[in-house]
N, C-alpha and C. Protein backbone atom coordinates (compact mmCIF):
# COMPACT_ATOMS: atom_id res chain seq x y z
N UNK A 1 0.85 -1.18 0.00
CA UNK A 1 0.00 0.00 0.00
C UNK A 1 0.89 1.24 0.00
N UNK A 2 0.45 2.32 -0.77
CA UNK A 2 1.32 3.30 -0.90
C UNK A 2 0.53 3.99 -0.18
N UNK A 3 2.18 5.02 0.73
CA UNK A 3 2.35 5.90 2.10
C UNK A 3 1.27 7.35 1.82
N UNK A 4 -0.05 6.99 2.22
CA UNK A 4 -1.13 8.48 1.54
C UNK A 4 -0.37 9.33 1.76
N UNK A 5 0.34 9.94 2.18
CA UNK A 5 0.47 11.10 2.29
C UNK A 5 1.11 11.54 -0.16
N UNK A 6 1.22 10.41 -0.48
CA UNK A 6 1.63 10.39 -2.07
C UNK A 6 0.78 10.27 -2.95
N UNK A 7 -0.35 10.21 -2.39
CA UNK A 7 -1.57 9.27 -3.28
C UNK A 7 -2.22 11.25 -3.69
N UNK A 8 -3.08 10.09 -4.70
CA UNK A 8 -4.10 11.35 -5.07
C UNK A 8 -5.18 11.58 -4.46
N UNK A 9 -5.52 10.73 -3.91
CA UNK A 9 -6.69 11.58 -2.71
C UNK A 9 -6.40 12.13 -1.93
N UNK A 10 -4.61 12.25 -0.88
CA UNK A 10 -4.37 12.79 -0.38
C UNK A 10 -3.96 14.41 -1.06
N UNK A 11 -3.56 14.28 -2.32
CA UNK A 11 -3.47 15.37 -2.87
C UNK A 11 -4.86 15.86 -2.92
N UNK A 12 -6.01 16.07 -3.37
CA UNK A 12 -7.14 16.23 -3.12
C UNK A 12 -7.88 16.44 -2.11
N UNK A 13 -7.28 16.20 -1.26
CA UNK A 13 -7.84 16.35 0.24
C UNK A 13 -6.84 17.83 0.43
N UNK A 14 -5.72 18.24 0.18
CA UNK A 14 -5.02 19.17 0.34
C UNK A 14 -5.86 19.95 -0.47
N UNK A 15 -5.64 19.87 -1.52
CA UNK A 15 -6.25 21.20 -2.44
C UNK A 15 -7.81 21.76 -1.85
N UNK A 16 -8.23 20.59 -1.34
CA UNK A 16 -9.77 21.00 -0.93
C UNK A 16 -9.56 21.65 0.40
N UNK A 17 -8.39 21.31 1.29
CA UNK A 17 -8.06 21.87 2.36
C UNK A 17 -7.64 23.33 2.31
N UNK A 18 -6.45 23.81 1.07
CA UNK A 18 -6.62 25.05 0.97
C UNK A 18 -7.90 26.14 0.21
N UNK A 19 -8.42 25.56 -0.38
CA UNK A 19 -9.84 25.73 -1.33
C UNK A 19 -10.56 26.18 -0.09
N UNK A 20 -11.16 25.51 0.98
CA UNK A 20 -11.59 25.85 2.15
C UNK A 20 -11.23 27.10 3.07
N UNK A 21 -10.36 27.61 3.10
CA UNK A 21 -9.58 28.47 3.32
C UNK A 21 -9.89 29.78 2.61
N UNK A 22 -9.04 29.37 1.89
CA UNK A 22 -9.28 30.83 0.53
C UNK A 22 -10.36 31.15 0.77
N UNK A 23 -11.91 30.11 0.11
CA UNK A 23 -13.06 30.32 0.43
C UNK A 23 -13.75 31.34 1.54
N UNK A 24 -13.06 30.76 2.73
CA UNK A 24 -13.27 32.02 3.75
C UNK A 24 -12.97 33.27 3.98
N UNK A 25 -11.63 33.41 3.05
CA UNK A 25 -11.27 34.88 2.66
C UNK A 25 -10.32 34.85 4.08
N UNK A 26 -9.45 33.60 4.12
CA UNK A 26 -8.63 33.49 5.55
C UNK A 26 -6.98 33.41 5.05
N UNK A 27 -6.06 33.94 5.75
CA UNK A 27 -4.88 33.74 5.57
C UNK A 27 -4.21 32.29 6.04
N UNK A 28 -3.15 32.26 5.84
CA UNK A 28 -2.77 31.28 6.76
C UNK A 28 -2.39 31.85 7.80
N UNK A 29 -2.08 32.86 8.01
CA UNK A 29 -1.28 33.51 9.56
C UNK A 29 -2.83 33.35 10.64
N UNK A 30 -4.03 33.80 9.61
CA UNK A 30 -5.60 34.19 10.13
C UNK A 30 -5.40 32.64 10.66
N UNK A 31 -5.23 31.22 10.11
CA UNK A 31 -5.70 30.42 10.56
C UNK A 31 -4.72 29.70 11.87
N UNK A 32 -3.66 30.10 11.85
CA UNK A 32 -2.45 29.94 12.10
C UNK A 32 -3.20 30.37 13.54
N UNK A 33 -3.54 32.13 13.70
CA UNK A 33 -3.41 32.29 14.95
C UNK A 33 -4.70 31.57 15.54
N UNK A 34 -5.93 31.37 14.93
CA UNK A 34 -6.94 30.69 15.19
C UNK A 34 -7.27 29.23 15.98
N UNK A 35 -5.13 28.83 15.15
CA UNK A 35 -5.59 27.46 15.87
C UNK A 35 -4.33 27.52 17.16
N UNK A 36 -3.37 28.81 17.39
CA UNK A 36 -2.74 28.58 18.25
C UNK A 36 -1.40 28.34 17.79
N UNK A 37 -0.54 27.78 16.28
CA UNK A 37 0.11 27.85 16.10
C UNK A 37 0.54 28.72 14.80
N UNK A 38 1.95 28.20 14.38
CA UNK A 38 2.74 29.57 13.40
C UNK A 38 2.40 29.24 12.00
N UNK A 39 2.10 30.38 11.13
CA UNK A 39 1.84 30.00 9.94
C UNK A 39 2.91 28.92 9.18
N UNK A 40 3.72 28.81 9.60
CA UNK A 40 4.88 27.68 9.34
C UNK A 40 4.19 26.15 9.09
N UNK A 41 3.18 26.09 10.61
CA UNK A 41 2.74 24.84 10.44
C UNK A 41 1.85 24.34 9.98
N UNK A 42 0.69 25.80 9.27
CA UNK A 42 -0.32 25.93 8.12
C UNK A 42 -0.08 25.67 7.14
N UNK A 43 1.48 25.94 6.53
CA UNK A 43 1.51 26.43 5.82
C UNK A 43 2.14 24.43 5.31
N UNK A 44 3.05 23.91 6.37
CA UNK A 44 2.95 22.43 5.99
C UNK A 44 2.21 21.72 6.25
N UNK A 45 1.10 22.13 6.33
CA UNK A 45 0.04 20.87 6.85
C UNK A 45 -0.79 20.89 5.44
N UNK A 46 -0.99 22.38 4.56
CA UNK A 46 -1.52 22.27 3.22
C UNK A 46 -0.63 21.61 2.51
N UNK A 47 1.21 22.08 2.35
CA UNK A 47 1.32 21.16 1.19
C UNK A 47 1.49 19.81 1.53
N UNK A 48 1.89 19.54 2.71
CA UNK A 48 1.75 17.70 2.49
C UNK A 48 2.99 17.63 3.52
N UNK A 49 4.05 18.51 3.84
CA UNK A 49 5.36 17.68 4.13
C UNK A 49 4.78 18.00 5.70
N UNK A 50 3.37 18.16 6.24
CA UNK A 50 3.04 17.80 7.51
C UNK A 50 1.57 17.02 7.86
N UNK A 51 1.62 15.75 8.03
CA UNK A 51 0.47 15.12 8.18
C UNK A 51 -0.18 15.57 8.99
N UNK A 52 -2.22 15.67 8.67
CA UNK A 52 -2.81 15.90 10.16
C UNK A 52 -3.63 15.17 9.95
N UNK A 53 -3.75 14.86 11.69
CA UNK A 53 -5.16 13.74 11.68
C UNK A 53 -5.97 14.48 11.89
N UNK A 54 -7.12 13.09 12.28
CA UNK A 54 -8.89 13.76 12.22
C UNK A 54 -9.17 14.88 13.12
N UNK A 55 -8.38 14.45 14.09
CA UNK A 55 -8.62 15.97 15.30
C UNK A 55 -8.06 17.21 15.07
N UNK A 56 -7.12 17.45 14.31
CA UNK A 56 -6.34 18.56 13.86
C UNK A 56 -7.33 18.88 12.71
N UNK A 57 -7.91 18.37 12.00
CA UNK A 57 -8.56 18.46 10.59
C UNK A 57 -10.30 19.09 11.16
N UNK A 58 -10.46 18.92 12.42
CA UNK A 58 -11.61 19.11 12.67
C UNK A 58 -11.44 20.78 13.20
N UNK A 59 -10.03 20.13 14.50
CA UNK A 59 -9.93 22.28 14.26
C UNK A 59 -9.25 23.05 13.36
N UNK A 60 -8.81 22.66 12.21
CA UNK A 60 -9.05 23.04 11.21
C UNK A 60 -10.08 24.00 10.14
N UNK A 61 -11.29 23.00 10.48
CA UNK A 61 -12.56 23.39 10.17
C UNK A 61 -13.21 24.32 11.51
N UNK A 62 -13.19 24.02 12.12
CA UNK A 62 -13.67 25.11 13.26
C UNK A 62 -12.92 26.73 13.04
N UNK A 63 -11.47 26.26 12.72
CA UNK A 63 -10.67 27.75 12.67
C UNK A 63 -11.06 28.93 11.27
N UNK A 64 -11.67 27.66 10.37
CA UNK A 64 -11.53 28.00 8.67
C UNK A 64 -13.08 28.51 8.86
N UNK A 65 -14.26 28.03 9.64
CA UNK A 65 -15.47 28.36 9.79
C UNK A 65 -16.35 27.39 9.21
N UNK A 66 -15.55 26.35 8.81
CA UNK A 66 -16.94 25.26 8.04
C UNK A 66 -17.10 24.32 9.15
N UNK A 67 -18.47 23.50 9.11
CA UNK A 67 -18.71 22.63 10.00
C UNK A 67 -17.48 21.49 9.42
N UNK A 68 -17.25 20.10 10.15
CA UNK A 68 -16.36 18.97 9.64
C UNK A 68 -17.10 18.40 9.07
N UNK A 69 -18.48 18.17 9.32
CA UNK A 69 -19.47 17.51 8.50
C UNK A 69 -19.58 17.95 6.31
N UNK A 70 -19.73 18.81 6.83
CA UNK A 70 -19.59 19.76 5.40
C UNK A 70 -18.31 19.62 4.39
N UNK A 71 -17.24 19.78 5.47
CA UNK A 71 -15.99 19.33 4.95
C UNK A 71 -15.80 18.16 4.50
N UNK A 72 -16.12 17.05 4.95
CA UNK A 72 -15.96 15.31 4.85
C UNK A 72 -17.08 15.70 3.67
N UNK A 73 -18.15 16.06 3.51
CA UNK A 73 -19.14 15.37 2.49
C UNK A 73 -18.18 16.13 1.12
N UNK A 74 -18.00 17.77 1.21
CA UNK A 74 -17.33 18.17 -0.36
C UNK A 74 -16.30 17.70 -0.34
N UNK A 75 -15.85 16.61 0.42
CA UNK A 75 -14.50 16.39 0.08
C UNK A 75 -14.65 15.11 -0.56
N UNK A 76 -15.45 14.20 0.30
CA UNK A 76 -15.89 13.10 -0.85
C UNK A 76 -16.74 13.11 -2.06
N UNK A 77 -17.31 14.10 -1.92
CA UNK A 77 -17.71 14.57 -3.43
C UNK A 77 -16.49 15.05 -4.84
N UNK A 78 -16.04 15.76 -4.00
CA UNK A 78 -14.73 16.37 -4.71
C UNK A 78 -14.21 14.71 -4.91
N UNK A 79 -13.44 13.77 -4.44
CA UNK A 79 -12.88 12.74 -4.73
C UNK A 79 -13.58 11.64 -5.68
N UNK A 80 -15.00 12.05 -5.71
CA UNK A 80 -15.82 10.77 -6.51
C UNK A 80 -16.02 11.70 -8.14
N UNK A 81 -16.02 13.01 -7.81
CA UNK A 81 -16.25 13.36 -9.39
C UNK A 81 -14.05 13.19 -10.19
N UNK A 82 -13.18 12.86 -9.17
CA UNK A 82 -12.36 12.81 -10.04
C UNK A 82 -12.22 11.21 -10.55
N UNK A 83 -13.01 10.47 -9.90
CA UNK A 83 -12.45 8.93 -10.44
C UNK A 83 -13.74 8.73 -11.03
């Protein structure tokens, strides 16, 4: 099994992660201070060279303003219209 963090849904899950963002009209520093840390670690958690799990991904969404619910459904939407 190849390491997700390489795969294309994980890429997809990023892009939808910064897509989310933008959307809000949020910086990364905006989300950065929202969640307590430095835009450094916003800024690797979008492109990939910092993994986050479900609990980081949820305040994520709390910091960005979308519910996680909302997030998980356009994100599997987003993943089923690319395959």
């Amino acid at each position: 099994m190849e390491k997700s963090i390489f795969t294309k849904e994980y890429a997809i899950f990023l892009s939808h992660l910064r897509a989310a963002r933008k959307t809000a009209g949020l910086t990364q520093e905006q989300v950065a201070e929202r969640l307590g840390q430095t835009q450094s670690f916003v800024s690797k958690c979008e492109r990939g060279e910092r993994r986050i799990d479900v609990v980081e991904l949820r305040a994520f969404c709390q910091a960005i303003g979308i519910s996680f619910a909302d997030f998980i459904q356009e994100l599997e939407t987003a993943m089923q219209q690319r395959y």
